[in-house]
C-alpha atoms as a PDB file:
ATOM      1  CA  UNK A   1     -11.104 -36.763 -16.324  1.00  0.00           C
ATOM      2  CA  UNK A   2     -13.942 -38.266 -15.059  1.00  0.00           C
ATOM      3  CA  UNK A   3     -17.669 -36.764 -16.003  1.00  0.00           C
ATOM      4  CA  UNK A   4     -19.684 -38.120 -13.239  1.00  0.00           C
ATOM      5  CA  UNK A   5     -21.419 -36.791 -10.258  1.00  0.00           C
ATOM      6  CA  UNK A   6     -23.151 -38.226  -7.041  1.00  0.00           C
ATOM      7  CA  UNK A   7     -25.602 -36.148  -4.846  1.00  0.00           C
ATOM      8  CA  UNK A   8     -28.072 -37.163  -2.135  1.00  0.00           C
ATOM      9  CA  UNK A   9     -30.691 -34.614  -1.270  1.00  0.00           C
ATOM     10  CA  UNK A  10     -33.092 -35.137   1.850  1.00  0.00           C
ATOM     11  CA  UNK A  11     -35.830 -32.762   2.830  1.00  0.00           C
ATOM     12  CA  UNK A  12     -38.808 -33.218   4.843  1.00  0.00           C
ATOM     13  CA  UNK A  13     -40.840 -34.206   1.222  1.00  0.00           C
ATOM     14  CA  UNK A  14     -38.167 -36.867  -0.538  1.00  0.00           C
ATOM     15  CA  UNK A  15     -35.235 -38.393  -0.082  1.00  0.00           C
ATOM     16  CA  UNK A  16     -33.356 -38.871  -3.780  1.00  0.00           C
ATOM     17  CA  UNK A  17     -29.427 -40.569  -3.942  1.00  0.00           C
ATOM     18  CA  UNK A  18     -28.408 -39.774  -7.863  1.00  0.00           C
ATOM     19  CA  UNK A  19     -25.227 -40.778  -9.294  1.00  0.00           C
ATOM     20  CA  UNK A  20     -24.757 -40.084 -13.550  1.00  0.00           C
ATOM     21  CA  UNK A  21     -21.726 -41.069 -15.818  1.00  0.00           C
ATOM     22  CA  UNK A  22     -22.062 -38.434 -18.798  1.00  0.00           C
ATOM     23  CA  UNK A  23     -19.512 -40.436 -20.958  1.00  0.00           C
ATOM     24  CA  UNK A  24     -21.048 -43.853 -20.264  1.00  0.00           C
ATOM     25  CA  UNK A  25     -23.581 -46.298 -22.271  1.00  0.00           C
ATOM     26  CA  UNK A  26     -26.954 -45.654 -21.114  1.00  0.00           C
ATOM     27  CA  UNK A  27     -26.882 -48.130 -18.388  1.00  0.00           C
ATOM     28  CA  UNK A  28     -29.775 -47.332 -16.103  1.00  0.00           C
ATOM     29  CA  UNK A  29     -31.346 -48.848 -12.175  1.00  0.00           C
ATOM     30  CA  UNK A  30     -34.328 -46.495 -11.746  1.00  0.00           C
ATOM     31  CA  UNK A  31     -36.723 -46.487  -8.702  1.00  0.00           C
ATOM     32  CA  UNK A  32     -38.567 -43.706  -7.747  1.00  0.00           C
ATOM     33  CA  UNK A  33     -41.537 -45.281  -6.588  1.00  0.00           C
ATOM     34  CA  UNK A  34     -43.659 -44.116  -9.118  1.00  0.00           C
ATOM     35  CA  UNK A  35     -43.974 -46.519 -12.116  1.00  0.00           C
ATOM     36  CA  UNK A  36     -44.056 -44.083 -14.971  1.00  0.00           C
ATOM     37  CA  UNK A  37     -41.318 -41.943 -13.782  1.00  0.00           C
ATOM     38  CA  UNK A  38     -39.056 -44.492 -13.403  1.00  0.00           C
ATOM     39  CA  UNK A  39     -40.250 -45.871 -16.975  1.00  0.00           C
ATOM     40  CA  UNK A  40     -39.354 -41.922 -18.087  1.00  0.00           C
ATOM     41  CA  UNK A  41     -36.144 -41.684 -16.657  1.00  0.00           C
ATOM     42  CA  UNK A  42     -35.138 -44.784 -17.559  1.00  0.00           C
ATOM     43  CA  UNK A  43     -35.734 -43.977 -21.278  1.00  0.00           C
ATOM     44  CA  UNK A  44     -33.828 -40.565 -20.646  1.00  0.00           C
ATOM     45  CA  UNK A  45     -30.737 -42.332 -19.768  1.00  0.00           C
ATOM     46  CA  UNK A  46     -30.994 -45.400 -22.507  1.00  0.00           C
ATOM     47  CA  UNK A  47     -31.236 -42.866 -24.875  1.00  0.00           C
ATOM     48  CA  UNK A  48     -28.707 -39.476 -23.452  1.00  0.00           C
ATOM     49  CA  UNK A  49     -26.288 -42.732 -23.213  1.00  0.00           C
ATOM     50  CA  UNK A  50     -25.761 -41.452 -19.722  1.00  0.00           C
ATOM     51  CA  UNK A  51     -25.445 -43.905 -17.004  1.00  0.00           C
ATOM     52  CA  UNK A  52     -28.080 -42.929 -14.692  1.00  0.00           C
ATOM     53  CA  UNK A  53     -28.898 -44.642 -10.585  1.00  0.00           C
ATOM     54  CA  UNK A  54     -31.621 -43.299  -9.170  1.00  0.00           C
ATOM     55  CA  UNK A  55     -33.108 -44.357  -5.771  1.00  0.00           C
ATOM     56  CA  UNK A  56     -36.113 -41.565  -4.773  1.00  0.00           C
ATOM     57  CA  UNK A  57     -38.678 -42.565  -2.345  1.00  0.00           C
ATOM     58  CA  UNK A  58     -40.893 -39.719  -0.492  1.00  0.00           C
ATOM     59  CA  UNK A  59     -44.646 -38.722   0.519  1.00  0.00           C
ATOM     60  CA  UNK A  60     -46.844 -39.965  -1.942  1.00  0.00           C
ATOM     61  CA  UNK A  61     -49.213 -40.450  -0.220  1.00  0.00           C
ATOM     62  CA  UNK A  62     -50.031 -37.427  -0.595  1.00  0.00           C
ATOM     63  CA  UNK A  63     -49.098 -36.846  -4.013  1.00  0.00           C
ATOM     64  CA  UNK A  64     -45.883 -37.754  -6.470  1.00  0.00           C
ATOM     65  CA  UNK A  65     -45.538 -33.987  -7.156  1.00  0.00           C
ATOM     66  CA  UNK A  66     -43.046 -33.931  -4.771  1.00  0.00           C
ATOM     67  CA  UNK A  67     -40.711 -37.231  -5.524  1.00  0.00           C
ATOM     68  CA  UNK A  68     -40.801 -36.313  -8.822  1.00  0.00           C
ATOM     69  CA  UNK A  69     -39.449 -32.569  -8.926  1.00  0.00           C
ATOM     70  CA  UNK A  70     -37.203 -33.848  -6.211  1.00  0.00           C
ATOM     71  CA  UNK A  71     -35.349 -36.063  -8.409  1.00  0.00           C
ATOM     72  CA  UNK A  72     -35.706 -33.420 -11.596  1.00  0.00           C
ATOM     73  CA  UNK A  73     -33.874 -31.016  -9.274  1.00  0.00           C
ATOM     74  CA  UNK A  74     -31.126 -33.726  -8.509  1.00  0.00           C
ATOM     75  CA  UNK A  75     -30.959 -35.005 -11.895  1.00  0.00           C
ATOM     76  CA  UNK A  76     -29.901 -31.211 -12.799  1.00  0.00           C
ATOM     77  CA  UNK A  77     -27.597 -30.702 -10.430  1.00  0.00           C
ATOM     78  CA  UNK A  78     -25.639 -33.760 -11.181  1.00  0.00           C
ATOM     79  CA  UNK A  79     -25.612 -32.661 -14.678  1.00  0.00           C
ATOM     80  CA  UNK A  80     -24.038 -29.522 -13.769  1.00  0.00           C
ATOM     81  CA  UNK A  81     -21.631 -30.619 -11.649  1.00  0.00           C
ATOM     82  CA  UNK A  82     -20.580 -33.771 -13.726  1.00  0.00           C
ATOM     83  CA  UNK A  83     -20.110 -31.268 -16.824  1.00  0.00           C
ATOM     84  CA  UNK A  84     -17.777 -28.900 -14.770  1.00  0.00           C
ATOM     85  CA  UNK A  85     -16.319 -26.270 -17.194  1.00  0.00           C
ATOM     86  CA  UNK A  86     -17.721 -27.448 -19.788  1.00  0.00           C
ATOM     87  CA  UNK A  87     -14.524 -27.174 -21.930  1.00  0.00           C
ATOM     88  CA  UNK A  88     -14.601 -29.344 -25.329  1.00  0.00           C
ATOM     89  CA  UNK A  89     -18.431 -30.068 -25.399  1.00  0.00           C
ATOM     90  CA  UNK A  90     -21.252 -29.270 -28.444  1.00  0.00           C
ATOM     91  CA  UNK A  91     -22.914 -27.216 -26.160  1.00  0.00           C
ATOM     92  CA  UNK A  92     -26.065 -27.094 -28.871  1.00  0.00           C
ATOM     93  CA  UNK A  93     -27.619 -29.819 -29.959  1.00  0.00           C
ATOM     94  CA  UNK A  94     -31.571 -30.678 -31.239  1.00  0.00           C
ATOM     95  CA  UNK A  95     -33.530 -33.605 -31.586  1.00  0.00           C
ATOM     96  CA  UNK A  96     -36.824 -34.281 -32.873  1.00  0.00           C
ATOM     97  CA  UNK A  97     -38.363 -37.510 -31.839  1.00  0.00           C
ATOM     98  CA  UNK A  98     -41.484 -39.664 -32.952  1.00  0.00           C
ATOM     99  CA  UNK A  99     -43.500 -42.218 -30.816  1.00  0.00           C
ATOM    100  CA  UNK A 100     -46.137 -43.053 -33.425  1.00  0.00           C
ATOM    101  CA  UNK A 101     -48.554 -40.270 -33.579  1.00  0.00           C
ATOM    102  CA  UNK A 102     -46.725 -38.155 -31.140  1.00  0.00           C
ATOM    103  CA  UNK A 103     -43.456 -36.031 -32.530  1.00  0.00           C
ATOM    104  CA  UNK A 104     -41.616 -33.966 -29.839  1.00  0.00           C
ATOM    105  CA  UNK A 105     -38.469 -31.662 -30.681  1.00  0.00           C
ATOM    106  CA  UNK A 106     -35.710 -30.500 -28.073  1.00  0.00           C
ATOM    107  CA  UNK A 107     -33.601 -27.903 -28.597  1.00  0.00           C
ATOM    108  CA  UNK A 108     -30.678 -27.489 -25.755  1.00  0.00           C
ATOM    109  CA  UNK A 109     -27.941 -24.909 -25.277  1.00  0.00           C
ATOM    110  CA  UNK A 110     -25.304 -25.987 -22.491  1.00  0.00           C
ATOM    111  CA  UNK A 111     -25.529 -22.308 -21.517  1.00  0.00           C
ATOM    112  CA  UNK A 112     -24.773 -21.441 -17.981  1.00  0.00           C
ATOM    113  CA  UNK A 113     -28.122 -19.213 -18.319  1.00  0.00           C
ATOM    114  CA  UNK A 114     -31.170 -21.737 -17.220  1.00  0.00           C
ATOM    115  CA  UNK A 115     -34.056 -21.179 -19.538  1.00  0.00           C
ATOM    116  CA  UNK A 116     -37.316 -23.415 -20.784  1.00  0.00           C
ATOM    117  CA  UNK A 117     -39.692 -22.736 -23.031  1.00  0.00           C
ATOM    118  CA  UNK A 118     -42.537 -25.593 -22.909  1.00  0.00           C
ATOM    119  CA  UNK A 119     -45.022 -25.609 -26.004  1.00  0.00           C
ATOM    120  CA  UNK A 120     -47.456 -27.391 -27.854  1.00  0.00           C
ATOM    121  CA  UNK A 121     -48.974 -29.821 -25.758  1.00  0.00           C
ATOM    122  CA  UNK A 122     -52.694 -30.430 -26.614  1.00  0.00           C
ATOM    123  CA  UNK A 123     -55.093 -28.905 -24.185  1.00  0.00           C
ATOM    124  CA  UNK A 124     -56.178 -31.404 -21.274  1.00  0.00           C
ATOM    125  CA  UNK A 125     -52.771 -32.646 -21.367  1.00  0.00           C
ATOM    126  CA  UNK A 126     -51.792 -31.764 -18.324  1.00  0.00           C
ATOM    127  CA  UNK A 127     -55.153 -33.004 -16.696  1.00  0.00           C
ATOM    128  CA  UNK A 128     -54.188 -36.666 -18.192  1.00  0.00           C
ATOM    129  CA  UNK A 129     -53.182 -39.142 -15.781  1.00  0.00           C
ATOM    130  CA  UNK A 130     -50.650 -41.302 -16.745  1.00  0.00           C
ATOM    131  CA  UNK A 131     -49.901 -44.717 -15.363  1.00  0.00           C
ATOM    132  CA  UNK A 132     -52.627 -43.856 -12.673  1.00  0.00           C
ATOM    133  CA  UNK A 133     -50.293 -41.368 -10.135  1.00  0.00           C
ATOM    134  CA  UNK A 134     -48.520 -38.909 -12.820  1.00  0.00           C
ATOM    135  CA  UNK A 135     -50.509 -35.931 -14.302  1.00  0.00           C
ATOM    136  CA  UNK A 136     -49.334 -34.645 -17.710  1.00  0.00           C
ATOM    137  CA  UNK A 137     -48.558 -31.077 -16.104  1.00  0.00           C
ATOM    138  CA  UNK A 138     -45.383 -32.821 -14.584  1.00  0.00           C
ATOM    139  CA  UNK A 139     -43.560 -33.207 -17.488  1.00  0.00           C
ATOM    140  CA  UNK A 140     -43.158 -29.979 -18.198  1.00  0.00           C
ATOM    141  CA  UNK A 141     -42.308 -29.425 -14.557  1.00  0.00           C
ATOM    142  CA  UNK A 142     -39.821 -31.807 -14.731  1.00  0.00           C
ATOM    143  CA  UNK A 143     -38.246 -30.070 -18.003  1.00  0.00           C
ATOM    144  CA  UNK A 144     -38.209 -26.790 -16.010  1.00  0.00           C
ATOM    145  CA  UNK A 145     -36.607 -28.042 -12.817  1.00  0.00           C
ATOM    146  CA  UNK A 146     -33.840 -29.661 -15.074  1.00  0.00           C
ATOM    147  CA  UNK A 147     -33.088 -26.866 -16.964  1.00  0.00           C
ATOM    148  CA  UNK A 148     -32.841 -24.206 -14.103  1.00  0.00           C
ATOM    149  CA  UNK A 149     -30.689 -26.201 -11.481  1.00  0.00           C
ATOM    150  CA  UNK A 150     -28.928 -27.938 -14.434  1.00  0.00           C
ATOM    151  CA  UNK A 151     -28.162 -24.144 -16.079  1.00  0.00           C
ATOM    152  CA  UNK A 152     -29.031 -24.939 -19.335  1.00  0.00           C
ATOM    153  CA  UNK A 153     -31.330 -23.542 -22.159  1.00  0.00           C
ATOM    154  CA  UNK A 154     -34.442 -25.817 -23.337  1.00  0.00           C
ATOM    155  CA  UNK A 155     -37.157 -25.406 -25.724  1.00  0.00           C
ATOM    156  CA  UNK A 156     -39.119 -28.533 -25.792  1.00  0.00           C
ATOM    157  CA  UNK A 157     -41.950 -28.298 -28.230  1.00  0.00           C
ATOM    158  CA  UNK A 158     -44.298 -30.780 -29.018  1.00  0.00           C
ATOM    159  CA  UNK A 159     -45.209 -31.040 -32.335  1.00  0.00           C
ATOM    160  CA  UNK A 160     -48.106 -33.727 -33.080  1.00  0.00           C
ATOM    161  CA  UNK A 161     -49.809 -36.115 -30.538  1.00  0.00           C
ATOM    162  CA  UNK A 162     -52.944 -37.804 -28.602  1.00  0.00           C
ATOM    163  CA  UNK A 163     -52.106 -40.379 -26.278  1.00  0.00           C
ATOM    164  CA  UNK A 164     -50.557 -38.800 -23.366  1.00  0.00           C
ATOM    165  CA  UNK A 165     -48.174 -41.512 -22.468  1.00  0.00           C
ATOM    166  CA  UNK A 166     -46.656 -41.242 -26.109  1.00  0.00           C
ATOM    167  CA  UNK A 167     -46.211 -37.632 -26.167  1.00  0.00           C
ATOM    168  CA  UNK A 168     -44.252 -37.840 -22.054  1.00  0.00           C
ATOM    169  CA  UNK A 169     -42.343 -40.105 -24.215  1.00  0.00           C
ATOM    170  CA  UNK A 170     -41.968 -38.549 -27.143  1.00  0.00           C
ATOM    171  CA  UNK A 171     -40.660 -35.178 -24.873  1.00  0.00           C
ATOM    172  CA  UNK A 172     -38.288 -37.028 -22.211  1.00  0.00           C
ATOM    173  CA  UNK A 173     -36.222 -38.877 -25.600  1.00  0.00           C
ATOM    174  CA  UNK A 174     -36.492 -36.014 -27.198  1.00  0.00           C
ATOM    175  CA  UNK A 175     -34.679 -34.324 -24.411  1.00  0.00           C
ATOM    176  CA  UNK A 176     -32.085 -37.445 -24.239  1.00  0.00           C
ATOM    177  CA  UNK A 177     -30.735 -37.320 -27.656  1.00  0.00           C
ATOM    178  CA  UNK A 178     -30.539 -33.771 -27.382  1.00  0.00           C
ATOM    179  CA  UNK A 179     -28.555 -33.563 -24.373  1.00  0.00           C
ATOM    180  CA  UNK A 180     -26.682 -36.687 -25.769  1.00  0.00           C
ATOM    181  CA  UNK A 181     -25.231 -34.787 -28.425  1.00  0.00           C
ATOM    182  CA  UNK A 182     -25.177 -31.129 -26.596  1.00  0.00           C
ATOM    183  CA  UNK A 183     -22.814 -33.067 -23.574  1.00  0.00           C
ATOM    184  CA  UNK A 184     -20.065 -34.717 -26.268  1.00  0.00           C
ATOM    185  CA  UNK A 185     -16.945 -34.006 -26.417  1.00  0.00           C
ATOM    186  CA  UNK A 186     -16.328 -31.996 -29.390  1.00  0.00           C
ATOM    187  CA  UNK A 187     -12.680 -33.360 -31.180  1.00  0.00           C
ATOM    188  CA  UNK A 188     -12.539 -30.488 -33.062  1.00  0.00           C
ATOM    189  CA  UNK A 189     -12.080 -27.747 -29.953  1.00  0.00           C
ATOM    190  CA  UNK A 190     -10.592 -30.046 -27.567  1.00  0.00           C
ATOM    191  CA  UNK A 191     -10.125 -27.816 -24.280  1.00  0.00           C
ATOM    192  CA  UNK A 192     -11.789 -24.964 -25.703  1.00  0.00           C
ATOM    193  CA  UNK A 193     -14.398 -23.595 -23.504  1.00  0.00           C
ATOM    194  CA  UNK A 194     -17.009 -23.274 -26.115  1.00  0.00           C
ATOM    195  CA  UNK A 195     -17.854 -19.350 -25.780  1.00  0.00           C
ATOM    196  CA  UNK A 196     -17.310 -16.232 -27.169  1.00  0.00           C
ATOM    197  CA  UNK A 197     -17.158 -14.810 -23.221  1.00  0.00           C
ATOM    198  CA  UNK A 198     -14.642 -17.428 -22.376  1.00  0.00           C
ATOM    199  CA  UNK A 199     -16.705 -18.894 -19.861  1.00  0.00           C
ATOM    200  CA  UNK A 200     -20.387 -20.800 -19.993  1.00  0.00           C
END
């Protein structure tokens, strides 16, 4: 069965058309209209090995704030929906990930119960602008908004780091092998919702 999802979302603030392949090769066509997002989420989906189309456009003119939460939001949602049950997968995974002097860690539980616990970042972080339109401070939005319409459990901690383009890196790949191996089929409970409760 298929693991894939499609969802267009329009409001007043963005328009963002999503489609994801959970089970593909980390075959990505990112635009979002803001150069270091795309350059994010394209590195989320090379490295998740999640097949990831993302067309997002909205007022930013005024700001990115809202294109990029936008497409966080959708990005969750699609995971949700393309993981349906969730019977057979890891559920847990963890991944800690360099970019030279930056090291980021995720940990991820496929829970049902969205959760995200953001640490570590250096102080002025989220002041930095990146790429001259995104602010540090986003990326931890954009780790929230996935977890909580995506239902899942994150604790993204960043461990070491200075430039503030390598530790957005260092988080969003950290966060893409982590769900890469959290999403997998497990061979060993094939079918198996994997839960004490019986459902996730």
């Amino acid at each position: 069965m298929a693991r894939t999802a499609t969802i267009v979302r329009e409001t007043s603030e963005s328009k963002v058309e999503l489609s994801l392949n959970l089970d593909g090769t980390g075959k990505t066509d990112i635009e979002t209209t803001v150069p270091f997002y795309n350059h994010m989420m394209t590195a989320l989906g090379k490295h998740s090995l999640i097949d990831l189309k993302i067309r997002a456009s909205g007022d930013t003119d005024i700001d990115v704030h809202h294109t990029v939460e936008d497409t966080a939001i959708v990005f969750g949602e699609a995971l949700k929906q393309a993981l349906g049950d969730k019977r057979g997968i890891r559920r847990f995974a963890d991944a800690t990930v360099p970019l030279d002097e930056a090291l980021a860690r995720a940990v991820v539980d496929i829970s049902g119960r969205p959760y995200a616990v953001c640490t570590g970042e250096p102080a002025g972080f989220e002041y930095a602008m990146i790429g001259g339109h995104f602010t540090g401070s986003l990326v931890r939005h954009v780790m929230e908004s996935i977890a909580f319409h995506a239902d899942l459990c994150l604790h993204m901690t960043v461990l070491a780091g200075r430039d503030p383009h390598h530790i957005a890196e260092a988080e969003f790949k950290a966060l893409a092998r982590a769900l890469r191996f959290a999403v997998e089929p497990d061979p060993r409970i094939a079918g198996i919702i994997p839960s004490t409760k019986g459902a996730l």
